[in-house]
PDB file of N, CA and C in Angstrom:
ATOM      1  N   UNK A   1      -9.899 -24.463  28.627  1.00  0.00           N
ATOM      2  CA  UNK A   1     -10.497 -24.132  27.342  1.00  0.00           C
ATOM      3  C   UNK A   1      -9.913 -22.799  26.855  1.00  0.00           C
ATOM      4  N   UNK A   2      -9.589 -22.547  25.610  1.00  0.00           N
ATOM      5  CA  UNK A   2      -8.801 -21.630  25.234  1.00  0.00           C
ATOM      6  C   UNK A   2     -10.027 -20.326  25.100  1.00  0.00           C
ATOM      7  N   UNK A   3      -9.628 -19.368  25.372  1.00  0.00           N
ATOM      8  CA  UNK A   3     -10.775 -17.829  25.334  1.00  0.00           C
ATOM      9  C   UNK A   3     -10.258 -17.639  23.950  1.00  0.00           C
ATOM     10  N   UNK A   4     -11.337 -17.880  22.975  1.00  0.00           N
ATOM     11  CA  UNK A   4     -11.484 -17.739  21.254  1.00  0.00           C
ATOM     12  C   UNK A   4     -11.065 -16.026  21.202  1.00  0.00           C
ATOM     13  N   UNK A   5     -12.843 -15.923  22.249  1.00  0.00           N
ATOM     14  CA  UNK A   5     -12.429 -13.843  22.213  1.00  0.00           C
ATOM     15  C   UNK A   5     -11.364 -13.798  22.223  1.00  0.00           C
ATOM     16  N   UNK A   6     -10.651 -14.039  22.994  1.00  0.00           N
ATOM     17  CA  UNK A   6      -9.337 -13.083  22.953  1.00  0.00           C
ATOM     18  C   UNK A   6      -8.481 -13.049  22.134  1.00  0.00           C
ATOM     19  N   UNK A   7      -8.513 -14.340  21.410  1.00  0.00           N
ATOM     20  CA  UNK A   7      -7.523 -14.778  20.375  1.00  0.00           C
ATOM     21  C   UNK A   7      -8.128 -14.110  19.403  1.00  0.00           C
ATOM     22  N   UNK A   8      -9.493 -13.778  19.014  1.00  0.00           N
ATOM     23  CA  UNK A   8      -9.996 -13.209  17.947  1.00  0.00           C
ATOM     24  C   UNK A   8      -9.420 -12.135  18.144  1.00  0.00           C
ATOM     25  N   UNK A   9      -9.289 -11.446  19.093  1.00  0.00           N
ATOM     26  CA  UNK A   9      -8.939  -9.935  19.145  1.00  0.00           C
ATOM     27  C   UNK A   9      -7.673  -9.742  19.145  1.00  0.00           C
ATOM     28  N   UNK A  10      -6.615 -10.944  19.233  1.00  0.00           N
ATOM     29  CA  UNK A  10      -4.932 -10.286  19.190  1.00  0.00           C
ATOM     30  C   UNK A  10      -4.959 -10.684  17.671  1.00  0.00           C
ATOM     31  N   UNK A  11      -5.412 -11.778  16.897  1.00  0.00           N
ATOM     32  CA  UNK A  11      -5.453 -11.739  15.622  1.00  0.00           C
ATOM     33  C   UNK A  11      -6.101 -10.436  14.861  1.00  0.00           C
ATOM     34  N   UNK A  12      -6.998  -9.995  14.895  1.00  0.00           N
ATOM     35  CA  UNK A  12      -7.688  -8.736  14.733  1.00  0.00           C
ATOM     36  C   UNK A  12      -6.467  -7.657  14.633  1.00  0.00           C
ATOM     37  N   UNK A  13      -5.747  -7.353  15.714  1.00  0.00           N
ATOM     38  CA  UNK A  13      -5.195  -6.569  15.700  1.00  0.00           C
ATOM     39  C   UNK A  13      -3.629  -6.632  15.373  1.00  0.00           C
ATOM     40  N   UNK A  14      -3.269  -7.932  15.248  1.00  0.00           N
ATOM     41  CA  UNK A  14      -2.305  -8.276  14.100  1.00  0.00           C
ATOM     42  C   UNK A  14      -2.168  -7.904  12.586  1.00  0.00           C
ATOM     43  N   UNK A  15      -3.323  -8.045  12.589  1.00  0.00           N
ATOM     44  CA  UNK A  15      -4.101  -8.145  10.525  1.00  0.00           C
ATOM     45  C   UNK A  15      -3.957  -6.567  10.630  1.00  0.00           C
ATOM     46  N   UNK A  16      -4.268  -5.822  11.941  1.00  0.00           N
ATOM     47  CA  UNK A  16      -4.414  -4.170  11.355  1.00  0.00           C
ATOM     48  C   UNK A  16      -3.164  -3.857  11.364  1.00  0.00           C
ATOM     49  N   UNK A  17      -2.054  -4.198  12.382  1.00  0.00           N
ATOM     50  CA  UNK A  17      -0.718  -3.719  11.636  1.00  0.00           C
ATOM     51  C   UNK A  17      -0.308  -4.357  10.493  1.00  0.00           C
ATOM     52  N   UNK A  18      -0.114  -5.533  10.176  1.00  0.00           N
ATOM     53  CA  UNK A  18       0.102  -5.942   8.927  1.00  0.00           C
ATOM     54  C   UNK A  18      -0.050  -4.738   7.590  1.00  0.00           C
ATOM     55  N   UNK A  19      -1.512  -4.702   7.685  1.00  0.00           N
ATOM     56  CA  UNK A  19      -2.415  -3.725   6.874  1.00  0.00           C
ATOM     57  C   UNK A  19      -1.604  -2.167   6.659  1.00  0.00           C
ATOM     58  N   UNK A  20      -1.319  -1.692   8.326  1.00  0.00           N
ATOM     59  CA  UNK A  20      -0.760  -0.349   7.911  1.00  0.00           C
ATOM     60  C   UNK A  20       0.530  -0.886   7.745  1.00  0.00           C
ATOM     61  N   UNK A  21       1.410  -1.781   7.717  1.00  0.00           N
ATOM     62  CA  UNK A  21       2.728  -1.373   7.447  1.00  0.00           C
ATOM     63  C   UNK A  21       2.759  -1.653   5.886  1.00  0.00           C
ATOM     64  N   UNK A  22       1.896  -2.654   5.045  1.00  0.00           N
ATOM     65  CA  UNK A  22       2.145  -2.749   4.260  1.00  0.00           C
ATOM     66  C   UNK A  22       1.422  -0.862   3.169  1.00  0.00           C
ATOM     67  N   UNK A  23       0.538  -0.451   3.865  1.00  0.00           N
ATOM     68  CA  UNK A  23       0.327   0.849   3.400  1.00  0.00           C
ATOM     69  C   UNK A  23       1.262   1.699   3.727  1.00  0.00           C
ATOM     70  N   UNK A  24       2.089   2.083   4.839  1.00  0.00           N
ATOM     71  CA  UNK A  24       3.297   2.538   4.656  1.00  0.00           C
ATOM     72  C   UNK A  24       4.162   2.303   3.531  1.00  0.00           C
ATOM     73  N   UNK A  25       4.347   0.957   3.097  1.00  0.00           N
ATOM     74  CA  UNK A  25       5.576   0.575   2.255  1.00  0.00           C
ATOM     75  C   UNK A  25       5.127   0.919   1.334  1.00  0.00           C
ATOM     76  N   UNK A  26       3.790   0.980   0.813  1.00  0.00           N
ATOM     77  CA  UNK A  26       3.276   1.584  -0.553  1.00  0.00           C
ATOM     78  C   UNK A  26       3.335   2.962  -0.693  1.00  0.00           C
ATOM     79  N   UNK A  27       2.745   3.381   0.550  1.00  0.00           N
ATOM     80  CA  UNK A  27       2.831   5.208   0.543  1.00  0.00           C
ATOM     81  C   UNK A  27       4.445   5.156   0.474  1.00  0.00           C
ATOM     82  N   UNK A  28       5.140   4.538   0.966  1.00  0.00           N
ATOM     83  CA  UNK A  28       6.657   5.321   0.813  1.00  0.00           C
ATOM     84  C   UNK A  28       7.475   4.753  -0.651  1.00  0.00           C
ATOM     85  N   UNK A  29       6.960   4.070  -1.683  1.00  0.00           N
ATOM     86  CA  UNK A  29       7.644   3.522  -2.587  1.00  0.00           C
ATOM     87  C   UNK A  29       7.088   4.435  -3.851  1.00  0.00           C
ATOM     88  N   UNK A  30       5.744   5.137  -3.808  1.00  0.00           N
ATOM     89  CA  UNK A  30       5.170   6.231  -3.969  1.00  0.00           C
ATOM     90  C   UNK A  30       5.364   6.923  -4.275  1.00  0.00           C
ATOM     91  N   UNK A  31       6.409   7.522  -3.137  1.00  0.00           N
ATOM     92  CA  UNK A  31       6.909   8.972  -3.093  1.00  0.00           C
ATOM     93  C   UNK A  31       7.963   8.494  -3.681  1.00  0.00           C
ATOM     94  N   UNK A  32       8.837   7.625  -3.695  1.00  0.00           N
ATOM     95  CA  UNK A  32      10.078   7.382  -4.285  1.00  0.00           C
ATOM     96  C   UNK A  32       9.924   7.852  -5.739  1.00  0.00           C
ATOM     97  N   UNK A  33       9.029   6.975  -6.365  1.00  0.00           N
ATOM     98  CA  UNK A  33       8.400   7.414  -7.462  1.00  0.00           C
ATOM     99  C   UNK A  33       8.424   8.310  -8.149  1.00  0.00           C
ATOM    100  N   UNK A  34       7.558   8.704  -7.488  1.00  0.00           N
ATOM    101  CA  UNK A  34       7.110  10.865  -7.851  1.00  0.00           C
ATOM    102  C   UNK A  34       8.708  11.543  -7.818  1.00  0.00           C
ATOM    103  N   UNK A  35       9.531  11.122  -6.752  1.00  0.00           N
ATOM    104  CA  UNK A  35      10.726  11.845  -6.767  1.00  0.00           C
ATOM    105  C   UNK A  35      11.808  11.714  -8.002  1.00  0.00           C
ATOM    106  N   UNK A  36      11.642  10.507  -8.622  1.00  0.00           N
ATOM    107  CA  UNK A  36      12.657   9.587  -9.860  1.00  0.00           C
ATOM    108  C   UNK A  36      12.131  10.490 -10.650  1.00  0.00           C
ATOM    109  N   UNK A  37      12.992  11.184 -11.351  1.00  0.00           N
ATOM    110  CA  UNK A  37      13.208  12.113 -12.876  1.00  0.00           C
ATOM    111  C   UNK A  37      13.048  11.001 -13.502  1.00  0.00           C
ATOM    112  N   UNK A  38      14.547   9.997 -13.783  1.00  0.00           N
ATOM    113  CA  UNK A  38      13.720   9.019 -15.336  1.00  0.00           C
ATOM    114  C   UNK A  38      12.741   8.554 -15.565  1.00  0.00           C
ATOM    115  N   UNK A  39      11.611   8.459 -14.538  1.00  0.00           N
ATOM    116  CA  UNK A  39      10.421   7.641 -14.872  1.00  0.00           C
ATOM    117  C   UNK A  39       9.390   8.968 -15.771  1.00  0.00           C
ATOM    118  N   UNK A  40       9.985  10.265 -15.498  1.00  0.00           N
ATOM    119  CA  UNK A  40       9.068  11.077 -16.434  1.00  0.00           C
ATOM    120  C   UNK A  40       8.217  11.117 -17.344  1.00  0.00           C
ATOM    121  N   UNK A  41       8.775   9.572 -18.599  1.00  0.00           N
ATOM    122  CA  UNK A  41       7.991   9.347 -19.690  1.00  0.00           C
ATOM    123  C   UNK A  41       7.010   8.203 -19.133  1.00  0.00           C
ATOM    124  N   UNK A  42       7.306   7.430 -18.142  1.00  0.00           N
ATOM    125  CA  UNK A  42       6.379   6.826 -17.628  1.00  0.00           C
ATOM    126  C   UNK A  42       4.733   7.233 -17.156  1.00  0.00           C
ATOM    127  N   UNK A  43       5.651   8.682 -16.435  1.00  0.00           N
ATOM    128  CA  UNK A  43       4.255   9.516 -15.856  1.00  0.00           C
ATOM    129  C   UNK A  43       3.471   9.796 -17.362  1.00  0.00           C
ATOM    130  N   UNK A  44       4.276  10.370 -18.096  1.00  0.00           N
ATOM    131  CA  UNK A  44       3.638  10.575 -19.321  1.00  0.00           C
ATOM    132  C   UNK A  44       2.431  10.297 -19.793  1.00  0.00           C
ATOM    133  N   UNK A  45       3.055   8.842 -20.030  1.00  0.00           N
ATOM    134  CA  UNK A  45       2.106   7.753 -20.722  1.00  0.00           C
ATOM    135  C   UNK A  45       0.747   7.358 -19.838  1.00  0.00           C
ATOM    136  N   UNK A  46       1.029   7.173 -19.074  1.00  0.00           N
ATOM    137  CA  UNK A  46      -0.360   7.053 -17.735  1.00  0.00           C
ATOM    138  C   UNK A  46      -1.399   8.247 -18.067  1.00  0.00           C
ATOM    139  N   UNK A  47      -0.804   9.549 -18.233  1.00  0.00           N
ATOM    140  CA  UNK A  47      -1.974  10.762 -18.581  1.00  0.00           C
ATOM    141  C   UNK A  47      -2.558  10.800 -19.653  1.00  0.00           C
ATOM    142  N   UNK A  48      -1.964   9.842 -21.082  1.00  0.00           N
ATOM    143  CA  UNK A  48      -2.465   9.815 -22.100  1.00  0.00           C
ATOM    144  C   UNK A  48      -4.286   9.188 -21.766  1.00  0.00           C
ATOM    145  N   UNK A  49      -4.842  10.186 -23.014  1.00  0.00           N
ATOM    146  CA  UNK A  49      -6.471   9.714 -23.066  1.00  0.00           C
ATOM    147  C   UNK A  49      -6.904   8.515 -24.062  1.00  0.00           C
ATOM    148  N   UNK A  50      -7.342   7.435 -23.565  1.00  0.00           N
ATOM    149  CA  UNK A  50      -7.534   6.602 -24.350  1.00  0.00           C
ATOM    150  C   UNK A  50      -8.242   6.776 -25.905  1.00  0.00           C
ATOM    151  N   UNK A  51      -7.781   5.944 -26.731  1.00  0.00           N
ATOM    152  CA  UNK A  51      -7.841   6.561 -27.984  1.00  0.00           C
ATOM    153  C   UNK A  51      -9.593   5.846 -28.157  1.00  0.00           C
ATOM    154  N   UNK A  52     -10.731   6.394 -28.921  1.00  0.00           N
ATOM    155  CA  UNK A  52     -12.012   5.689 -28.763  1.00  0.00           C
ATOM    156  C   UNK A  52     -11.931   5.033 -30.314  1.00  0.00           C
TER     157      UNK A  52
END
């Protein structure tokens, strides 16, 4: 008979690296970001206050 526990728990802890690598790839595409001069007017526009 297969031990579920255990399988619950290497799946478990599959899903949590998954989780951080894909938060790595975000935290590091991020910074790419912030670093790119041409996107400047991009940042721009994001700070604008919505008009009421």
């Amino acid at each position: 008979m297969p031990d579920y526990k255990e399988m619950y728990f290497q799946l478990a802890a599959k899903v949590e690296d998954a989780i951080e690598l894909l938060i790595e790839a975000k935290r590091k595409c991020e910074e790419e970001y912030i670093k790119d001069e041409d996107t400047g007017s991009l940042k721009e526009l994001n700070n604008k206050k919505p008009e009421n």
